[in-house]
Protein backbone atom coordinates (compact mmCIF):
# COMPACT_ATOMS: atom_id res chain seq x y z
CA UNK A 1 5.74 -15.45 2.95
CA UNK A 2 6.33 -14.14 -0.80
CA UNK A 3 9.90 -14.59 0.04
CA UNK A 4 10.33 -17.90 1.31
CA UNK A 5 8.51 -19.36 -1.42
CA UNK A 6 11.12 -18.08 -4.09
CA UNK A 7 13.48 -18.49 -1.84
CA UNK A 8 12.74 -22.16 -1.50
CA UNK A 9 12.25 -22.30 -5.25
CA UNK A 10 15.60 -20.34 -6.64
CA UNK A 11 17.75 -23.19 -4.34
CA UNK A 12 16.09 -26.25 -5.31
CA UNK A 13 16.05 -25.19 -9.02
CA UNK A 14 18.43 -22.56 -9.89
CA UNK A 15 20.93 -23.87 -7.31
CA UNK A 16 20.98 -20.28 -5.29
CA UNK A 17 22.38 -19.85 -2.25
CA UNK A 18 19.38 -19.94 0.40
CA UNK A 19 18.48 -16.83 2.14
CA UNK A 20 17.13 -18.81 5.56
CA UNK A 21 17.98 -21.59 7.38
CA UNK A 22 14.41 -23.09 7.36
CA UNK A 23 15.25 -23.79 3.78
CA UNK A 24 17.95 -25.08 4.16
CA UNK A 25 16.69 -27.79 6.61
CA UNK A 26 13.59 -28.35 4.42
CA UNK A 27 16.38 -29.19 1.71
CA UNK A 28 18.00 -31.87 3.72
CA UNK A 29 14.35 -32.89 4.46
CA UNK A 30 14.05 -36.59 3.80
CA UNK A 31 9.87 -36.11 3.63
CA UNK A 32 10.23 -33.63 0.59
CA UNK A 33 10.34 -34.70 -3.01
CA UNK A 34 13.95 -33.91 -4.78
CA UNK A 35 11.97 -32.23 -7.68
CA UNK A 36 8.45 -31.40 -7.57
CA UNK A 37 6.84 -33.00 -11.01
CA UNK A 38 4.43 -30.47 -12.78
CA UNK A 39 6.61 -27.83 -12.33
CA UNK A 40 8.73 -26.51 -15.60
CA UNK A 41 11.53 -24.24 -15.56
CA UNK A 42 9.24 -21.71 -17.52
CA UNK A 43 6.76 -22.26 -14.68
CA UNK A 44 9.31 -22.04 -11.80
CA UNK A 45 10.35 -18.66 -13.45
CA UNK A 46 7.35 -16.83 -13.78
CA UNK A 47 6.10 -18.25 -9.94
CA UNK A 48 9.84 -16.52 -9.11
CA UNK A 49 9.28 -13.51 -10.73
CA UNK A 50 5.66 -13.37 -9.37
CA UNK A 51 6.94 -13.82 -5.53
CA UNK A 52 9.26 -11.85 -5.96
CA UNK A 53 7.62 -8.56 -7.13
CA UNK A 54 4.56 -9.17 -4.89
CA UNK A 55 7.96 -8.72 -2.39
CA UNK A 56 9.03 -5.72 -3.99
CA UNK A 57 5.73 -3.94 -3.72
CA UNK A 58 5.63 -4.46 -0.40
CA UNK A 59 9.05 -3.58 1.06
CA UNK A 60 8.89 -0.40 -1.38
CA UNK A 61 5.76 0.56 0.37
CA UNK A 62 7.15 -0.24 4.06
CA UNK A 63 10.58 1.35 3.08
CA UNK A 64 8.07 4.95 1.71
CA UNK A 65 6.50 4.48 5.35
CA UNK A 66 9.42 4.51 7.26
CA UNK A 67 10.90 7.67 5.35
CA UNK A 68 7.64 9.09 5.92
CA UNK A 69 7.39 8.77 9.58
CA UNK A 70 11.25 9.82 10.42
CA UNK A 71 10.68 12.90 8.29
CA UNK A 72 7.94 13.66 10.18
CA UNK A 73 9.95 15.49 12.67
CA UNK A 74 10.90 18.13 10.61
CA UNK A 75 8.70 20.61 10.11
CA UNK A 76 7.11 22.23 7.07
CA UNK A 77 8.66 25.62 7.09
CA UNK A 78 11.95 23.81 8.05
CA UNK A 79 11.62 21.39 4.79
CA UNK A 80 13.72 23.65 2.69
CA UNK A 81 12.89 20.13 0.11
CA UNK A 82 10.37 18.76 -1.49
CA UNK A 83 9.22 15.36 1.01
CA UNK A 84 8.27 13.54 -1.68
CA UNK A 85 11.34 13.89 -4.34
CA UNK A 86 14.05 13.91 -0.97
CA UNK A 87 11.81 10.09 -0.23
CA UNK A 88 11.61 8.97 -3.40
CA UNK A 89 15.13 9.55 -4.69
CA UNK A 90 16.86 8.00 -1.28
CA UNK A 91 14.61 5.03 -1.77
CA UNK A 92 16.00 4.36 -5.40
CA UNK A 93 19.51 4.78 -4.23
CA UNK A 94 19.13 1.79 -1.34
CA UNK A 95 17.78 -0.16 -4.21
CA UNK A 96 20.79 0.66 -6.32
CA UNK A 97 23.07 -0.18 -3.73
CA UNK A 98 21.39 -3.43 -3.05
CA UNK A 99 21.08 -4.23 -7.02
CA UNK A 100 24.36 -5.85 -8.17
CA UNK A 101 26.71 -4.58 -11.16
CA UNK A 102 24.40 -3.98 -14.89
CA UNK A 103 21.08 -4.85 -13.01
CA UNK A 104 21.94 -0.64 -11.90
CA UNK A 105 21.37 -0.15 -15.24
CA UNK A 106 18.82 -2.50 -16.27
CA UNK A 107 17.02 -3.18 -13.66
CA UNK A 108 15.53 -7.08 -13.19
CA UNK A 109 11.92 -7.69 -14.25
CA UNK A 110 10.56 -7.98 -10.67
CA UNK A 111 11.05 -3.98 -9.91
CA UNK A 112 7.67 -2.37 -10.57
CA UNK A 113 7.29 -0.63 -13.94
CA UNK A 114 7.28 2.80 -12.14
CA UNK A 115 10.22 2.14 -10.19
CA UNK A 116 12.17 1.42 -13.51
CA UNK A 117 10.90 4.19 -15.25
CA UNK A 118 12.90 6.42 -12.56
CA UNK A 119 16.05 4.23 -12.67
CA UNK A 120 15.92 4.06 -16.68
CA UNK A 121 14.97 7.69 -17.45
CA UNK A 122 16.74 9.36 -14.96
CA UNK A 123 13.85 10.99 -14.07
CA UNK A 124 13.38 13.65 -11.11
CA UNK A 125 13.57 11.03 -8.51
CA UNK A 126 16.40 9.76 -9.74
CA UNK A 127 19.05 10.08 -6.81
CA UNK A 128 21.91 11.67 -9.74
CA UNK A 129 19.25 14.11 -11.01
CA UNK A 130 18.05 14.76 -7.59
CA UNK A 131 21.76 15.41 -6.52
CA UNK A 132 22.42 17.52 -9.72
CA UNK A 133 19.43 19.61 -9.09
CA UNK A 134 20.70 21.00 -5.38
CA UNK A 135 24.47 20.64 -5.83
CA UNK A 136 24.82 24.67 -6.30
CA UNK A 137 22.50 25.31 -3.13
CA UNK A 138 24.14 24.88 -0.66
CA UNK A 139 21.84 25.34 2.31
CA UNK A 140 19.37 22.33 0.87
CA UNK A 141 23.02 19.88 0.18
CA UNK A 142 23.42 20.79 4.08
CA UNK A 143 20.27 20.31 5.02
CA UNK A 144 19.60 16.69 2.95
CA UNK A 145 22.94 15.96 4.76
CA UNK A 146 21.60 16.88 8.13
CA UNK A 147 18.96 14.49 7.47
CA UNK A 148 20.30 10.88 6.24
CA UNK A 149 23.61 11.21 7.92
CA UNK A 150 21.43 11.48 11.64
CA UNK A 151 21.78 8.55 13.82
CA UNK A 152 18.45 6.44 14.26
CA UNK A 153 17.93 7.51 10.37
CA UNK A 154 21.02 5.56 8.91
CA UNK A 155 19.53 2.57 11.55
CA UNK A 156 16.41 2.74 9.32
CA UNK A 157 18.30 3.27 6.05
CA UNK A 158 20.28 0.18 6.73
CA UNK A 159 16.89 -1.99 7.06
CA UNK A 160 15.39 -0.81 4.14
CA UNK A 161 18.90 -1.32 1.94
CA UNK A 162 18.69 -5.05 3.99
CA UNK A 163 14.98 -5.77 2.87
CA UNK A 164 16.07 -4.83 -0.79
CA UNK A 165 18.79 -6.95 -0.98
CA UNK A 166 17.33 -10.05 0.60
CA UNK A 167 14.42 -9.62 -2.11
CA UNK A 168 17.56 -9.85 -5.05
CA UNK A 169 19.23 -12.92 -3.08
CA UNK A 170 22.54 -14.32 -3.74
CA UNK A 171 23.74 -12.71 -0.29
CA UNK A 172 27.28 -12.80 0.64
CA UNK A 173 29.13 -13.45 4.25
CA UNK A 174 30.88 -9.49 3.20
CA UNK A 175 26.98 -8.37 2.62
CA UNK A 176 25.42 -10.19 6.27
CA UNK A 177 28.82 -9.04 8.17
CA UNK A 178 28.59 -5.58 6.94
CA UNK A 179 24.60 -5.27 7.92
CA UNK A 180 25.72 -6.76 11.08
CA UNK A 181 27.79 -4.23 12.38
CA UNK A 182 25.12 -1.53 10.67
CA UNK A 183 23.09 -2.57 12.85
CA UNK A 184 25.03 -3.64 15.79
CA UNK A 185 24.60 -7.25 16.05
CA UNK A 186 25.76 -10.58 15.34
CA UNK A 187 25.17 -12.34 12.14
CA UNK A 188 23.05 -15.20 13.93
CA UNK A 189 20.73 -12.29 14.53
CA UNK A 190 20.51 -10.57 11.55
CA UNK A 191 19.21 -14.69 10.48
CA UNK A 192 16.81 -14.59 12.63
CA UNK A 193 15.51 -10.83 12.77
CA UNK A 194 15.16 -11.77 8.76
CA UNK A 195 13.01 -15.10 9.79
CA UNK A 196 10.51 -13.23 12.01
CA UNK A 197 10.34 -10.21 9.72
CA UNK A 198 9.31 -12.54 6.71
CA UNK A 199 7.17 -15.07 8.48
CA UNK A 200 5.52 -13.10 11.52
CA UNK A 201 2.03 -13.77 9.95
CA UNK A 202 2.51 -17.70 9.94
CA UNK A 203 4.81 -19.79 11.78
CA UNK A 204 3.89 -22.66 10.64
CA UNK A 205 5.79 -22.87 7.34
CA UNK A 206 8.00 -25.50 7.48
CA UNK A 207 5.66 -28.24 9.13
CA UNK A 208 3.13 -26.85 5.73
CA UNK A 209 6.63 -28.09 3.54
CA UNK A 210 7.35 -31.24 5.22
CA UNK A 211 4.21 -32.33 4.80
CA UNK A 212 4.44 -32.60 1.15
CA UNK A 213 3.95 -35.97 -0.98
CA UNK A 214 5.56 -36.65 -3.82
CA UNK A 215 3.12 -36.62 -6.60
CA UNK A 216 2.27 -39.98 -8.02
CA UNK A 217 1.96 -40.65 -12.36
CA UNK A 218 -1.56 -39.92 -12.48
CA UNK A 219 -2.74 -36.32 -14.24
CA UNK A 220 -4.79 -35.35 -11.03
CA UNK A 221 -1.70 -35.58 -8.93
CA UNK A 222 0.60 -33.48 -11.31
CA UNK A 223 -1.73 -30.92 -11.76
CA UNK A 224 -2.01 -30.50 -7.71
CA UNK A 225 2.02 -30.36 -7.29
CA UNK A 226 1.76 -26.74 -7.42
CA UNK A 227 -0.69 -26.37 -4.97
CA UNK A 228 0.08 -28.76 -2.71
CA UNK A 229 3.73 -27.10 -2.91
CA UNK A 230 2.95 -24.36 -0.77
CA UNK A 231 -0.75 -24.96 1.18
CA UNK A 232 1.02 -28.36 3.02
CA UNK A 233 0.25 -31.88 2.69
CA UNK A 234 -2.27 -34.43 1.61
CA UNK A 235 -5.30 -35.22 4.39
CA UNK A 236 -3.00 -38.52 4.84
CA UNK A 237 -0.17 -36.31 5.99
CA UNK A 238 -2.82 -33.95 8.56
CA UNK A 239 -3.98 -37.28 9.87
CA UNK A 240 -0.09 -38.06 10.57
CA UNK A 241 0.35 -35.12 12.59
CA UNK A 242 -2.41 -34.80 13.90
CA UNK A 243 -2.45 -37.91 15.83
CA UNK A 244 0.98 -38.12 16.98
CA UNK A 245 1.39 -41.86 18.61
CA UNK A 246 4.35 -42.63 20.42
CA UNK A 247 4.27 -46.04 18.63
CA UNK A 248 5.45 -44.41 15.08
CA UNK A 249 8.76 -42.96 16.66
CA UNK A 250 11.38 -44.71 16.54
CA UNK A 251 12.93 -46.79 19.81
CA UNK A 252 9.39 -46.66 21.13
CA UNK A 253 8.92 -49.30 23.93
CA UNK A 254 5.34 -50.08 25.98
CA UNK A 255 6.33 -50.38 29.81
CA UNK A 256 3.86 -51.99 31.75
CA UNK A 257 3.28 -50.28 35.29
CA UNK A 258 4.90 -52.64 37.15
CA UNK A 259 8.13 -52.65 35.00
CA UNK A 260 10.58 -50.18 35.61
CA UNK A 261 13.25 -49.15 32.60
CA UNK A 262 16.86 -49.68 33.04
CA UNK A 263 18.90 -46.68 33.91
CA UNK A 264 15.68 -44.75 34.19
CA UNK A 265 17.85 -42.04 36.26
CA UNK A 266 20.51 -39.98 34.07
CA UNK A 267 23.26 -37.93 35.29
CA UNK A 268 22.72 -34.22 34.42
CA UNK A 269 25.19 -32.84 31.91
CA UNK A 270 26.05 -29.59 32.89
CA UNK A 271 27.80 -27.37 30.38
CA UNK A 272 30.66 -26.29 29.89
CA UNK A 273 31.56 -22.78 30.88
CA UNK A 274 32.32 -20.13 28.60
CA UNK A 275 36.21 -19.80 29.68
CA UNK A 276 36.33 -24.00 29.03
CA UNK A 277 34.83 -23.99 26.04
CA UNK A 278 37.26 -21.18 24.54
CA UNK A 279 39.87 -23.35 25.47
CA UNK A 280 38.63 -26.08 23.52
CA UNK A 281 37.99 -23.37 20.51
CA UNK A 282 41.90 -22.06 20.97
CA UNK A 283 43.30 -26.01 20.71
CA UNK A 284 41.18 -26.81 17.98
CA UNK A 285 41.32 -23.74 15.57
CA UNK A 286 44.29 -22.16 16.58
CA UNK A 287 44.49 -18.17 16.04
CA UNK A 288 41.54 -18.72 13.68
CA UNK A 289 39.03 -19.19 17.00
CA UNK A 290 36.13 -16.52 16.95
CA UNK A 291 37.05 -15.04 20.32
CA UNK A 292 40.48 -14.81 19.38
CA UNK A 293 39.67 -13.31 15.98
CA UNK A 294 37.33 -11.03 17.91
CA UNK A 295 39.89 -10.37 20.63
CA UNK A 296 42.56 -9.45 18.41
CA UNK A 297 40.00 -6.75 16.52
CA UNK A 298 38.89 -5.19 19.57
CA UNK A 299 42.84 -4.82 20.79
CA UNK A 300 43.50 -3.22 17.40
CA UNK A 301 40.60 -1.33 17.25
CA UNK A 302 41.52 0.01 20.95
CA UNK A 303 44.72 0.44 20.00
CA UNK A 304 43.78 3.17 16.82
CA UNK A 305 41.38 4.77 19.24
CA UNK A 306 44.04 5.94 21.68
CA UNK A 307 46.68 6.83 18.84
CA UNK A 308 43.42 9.10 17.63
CA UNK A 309 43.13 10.38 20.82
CA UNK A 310 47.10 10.80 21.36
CA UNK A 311 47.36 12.55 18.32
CA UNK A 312 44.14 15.08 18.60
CA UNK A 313 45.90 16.03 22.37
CA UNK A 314 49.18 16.48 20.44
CA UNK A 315 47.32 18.69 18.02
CA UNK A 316 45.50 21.03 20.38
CA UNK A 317 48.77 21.34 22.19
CA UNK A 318 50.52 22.89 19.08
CA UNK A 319 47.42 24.98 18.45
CA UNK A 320 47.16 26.32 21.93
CA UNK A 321 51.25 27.17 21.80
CA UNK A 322 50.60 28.76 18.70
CA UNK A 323 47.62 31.04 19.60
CA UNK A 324 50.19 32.02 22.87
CA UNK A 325 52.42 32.95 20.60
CA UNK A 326 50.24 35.42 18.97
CA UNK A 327 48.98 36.43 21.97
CA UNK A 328 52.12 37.18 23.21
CA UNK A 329 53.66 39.14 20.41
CA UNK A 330 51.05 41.85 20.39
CA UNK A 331 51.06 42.63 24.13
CA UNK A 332 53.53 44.79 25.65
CA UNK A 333 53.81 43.32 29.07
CA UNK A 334 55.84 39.66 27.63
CA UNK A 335 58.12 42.15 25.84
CA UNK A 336 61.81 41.54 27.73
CA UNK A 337 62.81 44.64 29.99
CA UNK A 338 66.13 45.26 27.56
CA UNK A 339 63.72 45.70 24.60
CA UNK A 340 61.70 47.86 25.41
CA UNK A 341 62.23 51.14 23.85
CA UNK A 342 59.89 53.71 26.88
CA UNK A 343 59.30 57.35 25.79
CA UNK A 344 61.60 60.01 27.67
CA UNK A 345 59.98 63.56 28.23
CA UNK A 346 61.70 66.06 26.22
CA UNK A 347 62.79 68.24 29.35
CA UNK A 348 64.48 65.22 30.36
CA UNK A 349 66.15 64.24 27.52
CA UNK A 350 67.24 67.96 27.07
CA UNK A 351 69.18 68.03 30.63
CA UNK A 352 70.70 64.38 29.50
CA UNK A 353 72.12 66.11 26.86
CA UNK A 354 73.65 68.74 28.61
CA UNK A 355 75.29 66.43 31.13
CA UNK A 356 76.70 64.68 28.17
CA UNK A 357 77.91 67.96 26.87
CA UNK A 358 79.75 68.53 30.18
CA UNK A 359 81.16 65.48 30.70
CA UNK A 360 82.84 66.30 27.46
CA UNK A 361 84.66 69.61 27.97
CA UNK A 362 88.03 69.61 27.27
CA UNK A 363 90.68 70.94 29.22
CA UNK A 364 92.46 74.31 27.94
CA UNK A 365 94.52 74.75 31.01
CA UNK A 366 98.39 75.44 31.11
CA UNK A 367 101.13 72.55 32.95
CA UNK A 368 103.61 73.59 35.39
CA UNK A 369 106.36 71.64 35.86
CA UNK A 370 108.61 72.25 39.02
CA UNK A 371 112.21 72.06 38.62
């Protein structure tokens, strides 16, 4: 819940984009104060910084877990590195990733002390010493390889990266699209896989919020706005929802037994289906639609896949003529009949030559003419 509260606090004071829609809708809340008195910017800052490292030191220790248990598969005598540097230094490079431009190199205040003693010295666990320190082996840059480029670990590497980067706020639509296809869904899901993960432990949260008061002039009231901030309402409010009479809401009317409202019976609206309402999207927004945005991607996308394809079949064709190529020049049976150059016994080619030497005789003979 760490992170709701500063979440809640960095958009109503420091004008930050909010990281959930439940605070956004307790923003546009009519029942909440527009600025909690009590509360100083110092004030706001430190309960920020406070929330947000108590954050920290929990996602770092979920994000060690994780490593943990997905390098548990490996065995000891097949851990050519050391668990604990390989963990550590891949834990401070999601949190670099996540961290935006000179907070790489100054770090904000709510990383722990330990965790910026890494990033700041450059100690062993830092992932550019770690990385320095195995470049020339080659067998342990294979095998760290091996192990973060694996499927279901990049799945997990992607969450922790996520966690890290929700903690540092200021998320943009590049950041949520990009963790979206990471992790293979939509951005309405990443919103509210990033709800649940936060507020599993109380679901409450919002009806606590809405049920604030704003704090009157007197002392006892201002020095309360803090608390009352984030453990809910005053015991008026709990009375409010606790008894919930149909008389307080609004278009409320008694009906007797014997009366009978007007058009008591409404028509069921059925809706639209999906083919309809795409129509509707196409008229409205033109090419910029969703499904048309989305139908256009997966065209192109197909459309690269099979000139991948096209060109890997082209490829193994040239390869394969080549290789018959070679294999043809160094056997004697694709050699042309005319070309071949056989080996003639020497008795044989002896009596050739005496033919030839026949056939050549001149003739030493006299003419006679008759008269």
């Amino acid at each position: 819940m760490s992170l709701w509260k500063a979440d809640y606090l960095e958009a109503k004071y420091k004008g930050m984009t909010p990281r959930f829609s439940h605070t956004k809708k307790l923003l546009r809340s009519k029942n909440v104060p527009k600025k909690l008195s009590g509360l100083k910017d110092t004030d706001v800052d430190d309960m920020i910084l406070s929330y947000k490292r108590d954050e920290f030191e929990k996602k770092w220790h979920s994000g060690n877990r994780k490593l943990t248990k997905s390098l548990a598969v490996y065995k000891d005598d097949d851990m050519i590195v050391d668990r604990t540097l390989l963990r550590v230094s891949k834990l401070t490079k999601l949190l670099l990733n996540a961290l935006q431009g000179s907070q790489r190199k100054d770090p904000p205040a709510w990383v722990s002390d330990k965790v910026r003693d890494i990033i700041l010295n450059q100690t062993e666990c830092h992932p550019s010493t770690f990385f320095k320190s195995h470049a020339d082996d080659k067998d342990k840059s294979a095998f760290v390889s091996k192990v973060w480029n694996a499927k279901t670990m990049k799945k997990t590497l992607a969450e922790i990266e996520w966690s890290f980067r929700m903690i540092r706020g200021n998320i943009t639509i590049i950041e949520r699209r990009k963790h979206a296809r990471d992790m293979g869904t939509s951005e309405s899901d990443i919103h509210s896989e990033s709800e649940e993960s936060e507020e599993n432990d109380d679901n409450n949260h919002y009806n606590e919020f809405a049920g604030m008061v704003a704090s009157g002039s007197d002392d006892d009231d201002e020095d309360s706005a803090e608390d009352s901030f984030f453990k809910g309402g005053s015991d008026t409010d709990q009375e409010d929802q606790k008894y919930n009479l149909p008389e307080l809401i609004g278009g409320y009317a008694s009906l007797s037994e014997d009366e009978e409202p007007e058009n008591s019976k409404t028509e069921k609206k059925n809706r639209r289906g999906q083919r309809a309402r795409q129509r509707i999207w196409k008229k409205k927004f033109g090419s910029e639609a969703k499904h048309v945005k989305s139908q256009r991607e997966q065209e192109a996308s197909e459309r690269r896949q099979r000139q991948l394809e096209y060109e890997e079949r082209c490829r193994k064709r040239e390869q394969k003529a080549r290789e018959e190529e070679e294999r043809k020049k160094d056997n004697p049976n694709y050699i042309p009949l005319k070309e071949k150059k056989e080996a003639v016994h020497p008795s044989w080619e002896a009596k050739r030559k005496a033919q030839e030497q026949l056939s050549k005789v001149e003739f030493t003979g006299k003419k006679i003419k008759f008269d």
